[in-house]
N, C-alpha and C. Protein backbone atom coordinates (compact mmCIF):
# COMPACT_ATOMS: atom_id res chain seq x y z
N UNK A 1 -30.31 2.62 23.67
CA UNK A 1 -31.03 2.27 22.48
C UNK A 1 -30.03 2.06 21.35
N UNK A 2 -30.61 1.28 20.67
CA UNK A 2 -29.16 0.73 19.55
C UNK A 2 -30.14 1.06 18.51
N UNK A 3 -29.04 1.35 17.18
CA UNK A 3 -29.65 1.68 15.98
C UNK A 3 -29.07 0.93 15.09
N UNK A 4 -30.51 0.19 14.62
CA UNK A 4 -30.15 -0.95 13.16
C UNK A 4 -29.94 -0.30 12.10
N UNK A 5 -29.25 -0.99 11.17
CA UNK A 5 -29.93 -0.16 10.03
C UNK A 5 -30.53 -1.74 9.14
N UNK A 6 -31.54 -1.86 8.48
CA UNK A 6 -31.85 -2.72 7.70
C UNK A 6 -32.32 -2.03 6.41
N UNK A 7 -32.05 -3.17 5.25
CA UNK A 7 -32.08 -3.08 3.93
C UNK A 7 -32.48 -4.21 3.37
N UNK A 8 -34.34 -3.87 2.68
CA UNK A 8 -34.98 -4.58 2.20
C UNK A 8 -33.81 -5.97 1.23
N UNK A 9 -33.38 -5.11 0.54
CA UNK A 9 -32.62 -5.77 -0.83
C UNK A 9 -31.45 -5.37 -0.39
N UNK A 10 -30.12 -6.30 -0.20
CA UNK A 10 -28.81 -6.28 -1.11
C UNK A 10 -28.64 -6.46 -2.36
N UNK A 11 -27.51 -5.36 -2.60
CA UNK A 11 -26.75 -5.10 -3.93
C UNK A 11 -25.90 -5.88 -3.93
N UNK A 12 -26.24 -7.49 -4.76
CA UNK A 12 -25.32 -8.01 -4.99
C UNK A 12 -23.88 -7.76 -5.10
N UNK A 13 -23.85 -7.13 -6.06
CA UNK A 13 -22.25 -6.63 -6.97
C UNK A 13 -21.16 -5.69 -5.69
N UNK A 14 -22.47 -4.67 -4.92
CA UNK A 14 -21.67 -4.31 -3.38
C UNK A 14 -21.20 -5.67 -2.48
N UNK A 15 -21.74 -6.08 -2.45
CA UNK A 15 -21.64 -7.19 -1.28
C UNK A 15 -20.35 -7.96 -2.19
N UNK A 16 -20.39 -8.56 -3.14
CA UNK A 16 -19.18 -9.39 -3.82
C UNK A 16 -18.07 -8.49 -3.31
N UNK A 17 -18.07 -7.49 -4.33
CA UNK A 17 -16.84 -6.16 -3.84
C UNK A 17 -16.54 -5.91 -2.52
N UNK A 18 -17.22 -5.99 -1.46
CA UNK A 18 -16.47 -5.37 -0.12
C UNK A 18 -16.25 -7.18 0.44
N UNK A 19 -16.21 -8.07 -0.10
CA UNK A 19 -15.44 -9.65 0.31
C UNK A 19 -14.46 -9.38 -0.49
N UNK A 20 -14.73 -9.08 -1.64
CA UNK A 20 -12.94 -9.17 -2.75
C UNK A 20 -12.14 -7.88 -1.66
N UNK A 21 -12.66 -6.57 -1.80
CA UNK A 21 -11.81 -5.74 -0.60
C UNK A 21 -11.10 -6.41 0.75
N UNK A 22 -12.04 -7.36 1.28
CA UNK A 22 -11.45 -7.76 2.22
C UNK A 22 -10.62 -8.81 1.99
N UNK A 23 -10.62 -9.20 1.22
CA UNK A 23 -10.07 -10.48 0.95
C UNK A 23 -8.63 -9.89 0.31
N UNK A 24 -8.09 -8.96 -0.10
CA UNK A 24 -7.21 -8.13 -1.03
C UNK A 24 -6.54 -7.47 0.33
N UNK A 25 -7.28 -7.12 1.36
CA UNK A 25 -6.93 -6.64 2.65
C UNK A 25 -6.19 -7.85 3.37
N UNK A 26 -6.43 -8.90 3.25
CA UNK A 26 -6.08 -10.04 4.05
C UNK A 26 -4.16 -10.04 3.27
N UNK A 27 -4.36 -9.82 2.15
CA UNK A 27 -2.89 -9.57 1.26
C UNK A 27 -1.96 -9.11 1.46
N UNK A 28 -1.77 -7.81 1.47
CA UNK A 28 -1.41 -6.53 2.76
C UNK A 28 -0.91 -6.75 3.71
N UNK A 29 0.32 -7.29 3.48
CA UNK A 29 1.39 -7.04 5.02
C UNK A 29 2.45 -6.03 5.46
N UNK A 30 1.74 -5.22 4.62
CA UNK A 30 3.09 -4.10 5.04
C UNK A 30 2.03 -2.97 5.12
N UNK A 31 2.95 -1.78 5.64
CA UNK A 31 2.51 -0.70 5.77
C UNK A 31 3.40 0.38 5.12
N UNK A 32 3.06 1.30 4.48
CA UNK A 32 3.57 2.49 4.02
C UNK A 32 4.90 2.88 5.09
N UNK A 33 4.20 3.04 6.78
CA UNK A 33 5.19 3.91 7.75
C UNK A 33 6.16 2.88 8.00
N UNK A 34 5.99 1.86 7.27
CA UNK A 34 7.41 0.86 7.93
C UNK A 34 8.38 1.25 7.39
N UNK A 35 8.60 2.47 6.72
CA UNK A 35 10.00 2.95 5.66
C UNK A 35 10.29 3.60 6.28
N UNK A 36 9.49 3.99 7.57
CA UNK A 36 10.24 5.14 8.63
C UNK A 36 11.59 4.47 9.31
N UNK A 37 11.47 2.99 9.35
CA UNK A 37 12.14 2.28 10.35
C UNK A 37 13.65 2.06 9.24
N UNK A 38 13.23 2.28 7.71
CA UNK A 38 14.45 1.97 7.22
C UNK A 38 14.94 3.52 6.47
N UNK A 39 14.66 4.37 7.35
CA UNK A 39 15.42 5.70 7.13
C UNK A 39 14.65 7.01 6.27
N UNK A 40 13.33 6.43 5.80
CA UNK A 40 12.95 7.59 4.81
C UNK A 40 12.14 8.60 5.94
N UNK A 41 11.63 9.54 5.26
CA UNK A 41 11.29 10.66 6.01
C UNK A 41 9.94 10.93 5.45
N UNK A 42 7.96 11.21 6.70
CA UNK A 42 7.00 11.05 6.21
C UNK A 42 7.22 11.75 4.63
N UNK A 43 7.53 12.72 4.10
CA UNK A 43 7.56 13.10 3.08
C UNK A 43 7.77 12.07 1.71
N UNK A 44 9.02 11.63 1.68
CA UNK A 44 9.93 10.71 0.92
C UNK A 44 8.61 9.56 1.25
N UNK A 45 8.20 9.04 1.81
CA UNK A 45 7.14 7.82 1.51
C UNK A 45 5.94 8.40 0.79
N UNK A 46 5.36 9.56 1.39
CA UNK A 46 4.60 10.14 0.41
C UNK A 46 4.51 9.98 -0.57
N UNK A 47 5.75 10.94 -1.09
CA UNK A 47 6.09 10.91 -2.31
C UNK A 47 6.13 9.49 -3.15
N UNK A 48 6.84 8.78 -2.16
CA UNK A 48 6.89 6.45 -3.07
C UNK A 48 5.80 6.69 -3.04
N UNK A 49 4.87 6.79 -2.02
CA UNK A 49 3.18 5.59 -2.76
C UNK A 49 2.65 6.59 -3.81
N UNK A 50 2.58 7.96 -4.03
CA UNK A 50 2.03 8.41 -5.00
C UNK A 50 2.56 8.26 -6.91
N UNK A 51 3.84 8.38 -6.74
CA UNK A 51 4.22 7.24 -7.48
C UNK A 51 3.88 5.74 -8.15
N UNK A 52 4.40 5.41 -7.07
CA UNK A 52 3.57 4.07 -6.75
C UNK A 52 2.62 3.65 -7.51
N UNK A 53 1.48 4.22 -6.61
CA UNK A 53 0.22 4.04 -7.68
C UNK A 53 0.02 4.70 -8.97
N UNK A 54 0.47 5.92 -9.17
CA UNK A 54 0.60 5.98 -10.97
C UNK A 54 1.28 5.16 -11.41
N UNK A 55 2.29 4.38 -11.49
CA UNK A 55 2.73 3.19 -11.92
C UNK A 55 1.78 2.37 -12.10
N UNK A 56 1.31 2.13 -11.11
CA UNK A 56 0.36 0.81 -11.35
C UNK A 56 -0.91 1.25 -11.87
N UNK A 57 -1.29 2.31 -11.88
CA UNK A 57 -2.45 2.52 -13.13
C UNK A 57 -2.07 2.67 -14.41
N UNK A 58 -1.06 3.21 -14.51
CA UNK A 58 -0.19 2.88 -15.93
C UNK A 58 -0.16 1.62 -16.42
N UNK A 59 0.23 1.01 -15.21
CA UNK A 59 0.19 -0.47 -16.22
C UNK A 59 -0.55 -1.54 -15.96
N UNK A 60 -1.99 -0.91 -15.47
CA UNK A 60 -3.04 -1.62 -15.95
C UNK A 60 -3.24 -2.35 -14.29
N UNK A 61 -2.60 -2.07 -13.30
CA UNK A 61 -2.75 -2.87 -12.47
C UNK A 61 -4.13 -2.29 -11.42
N UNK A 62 -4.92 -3.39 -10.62
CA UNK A 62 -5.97 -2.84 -9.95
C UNK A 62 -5.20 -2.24 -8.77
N UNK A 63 -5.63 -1.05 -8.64
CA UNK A 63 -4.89 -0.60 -7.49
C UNK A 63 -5.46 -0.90 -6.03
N UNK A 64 -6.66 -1.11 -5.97
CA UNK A 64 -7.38 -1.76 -4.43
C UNK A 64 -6.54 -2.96 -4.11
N UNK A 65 -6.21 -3.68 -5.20
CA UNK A 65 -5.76 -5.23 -4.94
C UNK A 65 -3.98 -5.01 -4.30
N UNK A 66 -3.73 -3.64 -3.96
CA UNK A 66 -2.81 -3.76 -3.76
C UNK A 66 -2.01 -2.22 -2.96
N UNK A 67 -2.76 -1.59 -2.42
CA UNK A 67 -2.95 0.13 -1.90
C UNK A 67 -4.09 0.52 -1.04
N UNK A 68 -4.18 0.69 0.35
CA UNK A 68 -5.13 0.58 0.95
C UNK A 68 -5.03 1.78 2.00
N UNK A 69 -5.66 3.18 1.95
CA UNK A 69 -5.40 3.80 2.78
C UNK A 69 -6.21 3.44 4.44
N UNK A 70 -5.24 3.35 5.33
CA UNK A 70 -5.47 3.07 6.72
C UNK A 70 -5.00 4.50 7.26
N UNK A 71 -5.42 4.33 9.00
CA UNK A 71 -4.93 4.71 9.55
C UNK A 71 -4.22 4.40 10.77
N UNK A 72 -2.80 4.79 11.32
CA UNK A 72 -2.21 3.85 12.40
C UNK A 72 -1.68 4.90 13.67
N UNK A 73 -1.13 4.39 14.13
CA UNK A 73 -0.89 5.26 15.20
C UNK A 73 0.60 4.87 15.58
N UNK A 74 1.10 6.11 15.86
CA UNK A 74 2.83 6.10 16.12
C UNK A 74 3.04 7.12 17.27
N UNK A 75 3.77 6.73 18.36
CA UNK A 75 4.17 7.38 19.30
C UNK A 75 2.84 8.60 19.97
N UNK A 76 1.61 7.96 20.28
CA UNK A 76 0.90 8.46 20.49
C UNK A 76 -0.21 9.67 19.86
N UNK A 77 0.39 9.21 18.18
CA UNK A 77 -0.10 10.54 17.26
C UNK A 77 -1.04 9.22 16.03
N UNK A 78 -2.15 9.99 15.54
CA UNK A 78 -2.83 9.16 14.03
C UNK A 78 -2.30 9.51 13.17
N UNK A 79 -1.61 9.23 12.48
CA UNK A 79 -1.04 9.20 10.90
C UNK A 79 -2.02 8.77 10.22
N UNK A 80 -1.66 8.55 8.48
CA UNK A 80 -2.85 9.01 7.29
C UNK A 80 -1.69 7.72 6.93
N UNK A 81 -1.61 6.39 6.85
CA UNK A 81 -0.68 5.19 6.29
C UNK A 81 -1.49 4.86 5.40
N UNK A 82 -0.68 3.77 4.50
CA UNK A 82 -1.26 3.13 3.57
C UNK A 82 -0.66 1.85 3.60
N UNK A 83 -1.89 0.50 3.30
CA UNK A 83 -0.78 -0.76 3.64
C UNK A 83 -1.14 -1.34 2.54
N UNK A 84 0.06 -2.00 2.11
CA UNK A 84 0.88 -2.53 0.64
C UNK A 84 0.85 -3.44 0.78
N UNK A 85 0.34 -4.33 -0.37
CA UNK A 85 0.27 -5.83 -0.78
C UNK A 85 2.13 -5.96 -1.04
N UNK A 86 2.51 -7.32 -1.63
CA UNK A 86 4.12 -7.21 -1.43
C UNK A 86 3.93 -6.51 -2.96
N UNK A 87 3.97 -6.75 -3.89
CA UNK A 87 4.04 -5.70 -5.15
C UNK A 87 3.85 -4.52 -4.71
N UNK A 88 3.20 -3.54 -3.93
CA UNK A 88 2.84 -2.70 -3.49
C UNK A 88 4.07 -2.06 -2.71
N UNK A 89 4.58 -2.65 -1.85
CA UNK A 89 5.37 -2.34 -0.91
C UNK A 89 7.03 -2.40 -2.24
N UNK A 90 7.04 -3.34 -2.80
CA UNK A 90 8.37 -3.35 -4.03
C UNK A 90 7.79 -1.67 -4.86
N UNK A 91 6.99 -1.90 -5.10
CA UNK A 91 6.85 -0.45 -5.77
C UNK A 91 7.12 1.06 -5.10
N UNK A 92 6.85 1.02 -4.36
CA UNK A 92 7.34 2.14 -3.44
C UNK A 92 8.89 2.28 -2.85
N UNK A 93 9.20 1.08 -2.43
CA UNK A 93 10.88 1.08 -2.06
C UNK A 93 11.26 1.77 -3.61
N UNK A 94 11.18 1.04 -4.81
CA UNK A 94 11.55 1.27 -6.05
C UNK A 94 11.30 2.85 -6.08
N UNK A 95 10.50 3.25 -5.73
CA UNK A 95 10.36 4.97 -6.21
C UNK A 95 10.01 5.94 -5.27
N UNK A 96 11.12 5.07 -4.33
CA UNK A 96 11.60 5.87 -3.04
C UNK A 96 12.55 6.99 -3.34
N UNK A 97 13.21 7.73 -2.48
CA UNK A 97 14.18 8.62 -2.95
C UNK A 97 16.13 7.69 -3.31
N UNK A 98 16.23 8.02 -4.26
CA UNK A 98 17.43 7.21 -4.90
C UNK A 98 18.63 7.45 -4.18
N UNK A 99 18.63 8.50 -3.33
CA UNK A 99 20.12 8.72 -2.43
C UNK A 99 19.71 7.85 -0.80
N UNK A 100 19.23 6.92 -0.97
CA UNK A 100 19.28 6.03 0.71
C UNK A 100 19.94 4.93 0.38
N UNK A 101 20.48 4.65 0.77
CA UNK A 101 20.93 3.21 0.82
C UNK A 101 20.10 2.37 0.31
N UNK A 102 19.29 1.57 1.33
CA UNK A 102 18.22 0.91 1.23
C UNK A 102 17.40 0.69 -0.29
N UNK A 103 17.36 1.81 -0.84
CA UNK A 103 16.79 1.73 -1.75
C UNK A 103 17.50 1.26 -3.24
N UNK A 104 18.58 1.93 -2.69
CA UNK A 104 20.02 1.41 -4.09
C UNK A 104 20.08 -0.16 -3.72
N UNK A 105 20.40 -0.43 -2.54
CA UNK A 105 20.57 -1.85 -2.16
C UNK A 105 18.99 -2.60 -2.98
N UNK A 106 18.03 -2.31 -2.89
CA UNK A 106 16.87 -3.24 -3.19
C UNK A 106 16.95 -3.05 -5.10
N UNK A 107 17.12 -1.73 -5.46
CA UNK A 107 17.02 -1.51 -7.11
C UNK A 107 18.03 -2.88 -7.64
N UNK A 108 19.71 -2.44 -6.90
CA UNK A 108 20.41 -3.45 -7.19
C UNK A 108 20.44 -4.95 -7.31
N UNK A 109 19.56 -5.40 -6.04
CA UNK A 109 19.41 -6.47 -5.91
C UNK A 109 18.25 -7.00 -6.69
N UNK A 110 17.26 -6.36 -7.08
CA UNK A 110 16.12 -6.40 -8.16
C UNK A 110 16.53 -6.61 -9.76
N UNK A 111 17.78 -5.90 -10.06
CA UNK A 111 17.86 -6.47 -11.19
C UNK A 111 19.33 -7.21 -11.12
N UNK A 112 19.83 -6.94 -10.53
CA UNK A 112 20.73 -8.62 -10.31
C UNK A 112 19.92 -10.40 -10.51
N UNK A 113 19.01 -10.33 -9.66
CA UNK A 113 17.86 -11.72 -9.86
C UNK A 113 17.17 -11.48 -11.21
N UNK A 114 16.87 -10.23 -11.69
CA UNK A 114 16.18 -10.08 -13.20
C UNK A 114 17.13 -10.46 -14.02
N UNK A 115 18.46 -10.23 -13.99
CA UNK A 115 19.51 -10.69 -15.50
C UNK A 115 20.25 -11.90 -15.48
N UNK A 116 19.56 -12.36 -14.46
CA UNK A 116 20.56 -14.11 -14.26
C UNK A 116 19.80 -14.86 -15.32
């Protein structure tokens, strides 16, 4: 036996919102755990996206349009990921932990192209 659910009336303004969600989802090519692959540790990403997104509520930015908690799976375990629009994913490298490489390399190269 299968269970419908039906609803006399849609809520417009819901229905717009979960197409803009998806559509903001379609944006999103990265994932939070892909910083595992360039040396950070689950902690140290943590720490970037929470960051992260206070940044971007600071400065006014929508954070759905660009922060999406998922969940993925790694070496046979569910992790708690989050996948990053490309602003999203620059924001987090940026306020990653400052002693990796990787991350000096991207700050550097970020404002090298900013002062030309």
């Amino acid at each position: 036996m299968e269970l419908i659910l039906y609803t006399k009336e849609y809520d417009t303004a819901n229905s717009i919102r979960n197409f803009m969600d998806f559509y903001y989802n379609l944006q999103m090519n990265h994932l939070a755990s892909d910083f595992l692959q360039k040396g950070l540790t689950p902690t140290q990403i943590s720490e970037a996206v929470t960051l992260a997104i206070k940044i971007a509520k600071s400065s006014g930015i929508e954070i759905r349009k660009h922060f999406k908690l998922v969940y993925s799976a790694i070496q046979q375990e569910i992790i708690q990921d989050c996948k990053l629009s490309h602003l999203g994913y620059g924001l987090v490298l940026m306020n990653a932990s400052s002693n990796l490489k990787v991350v000096g390399d991207f700050q550097v190269k970020l404002l090298s192209e900013f002062f030309k």
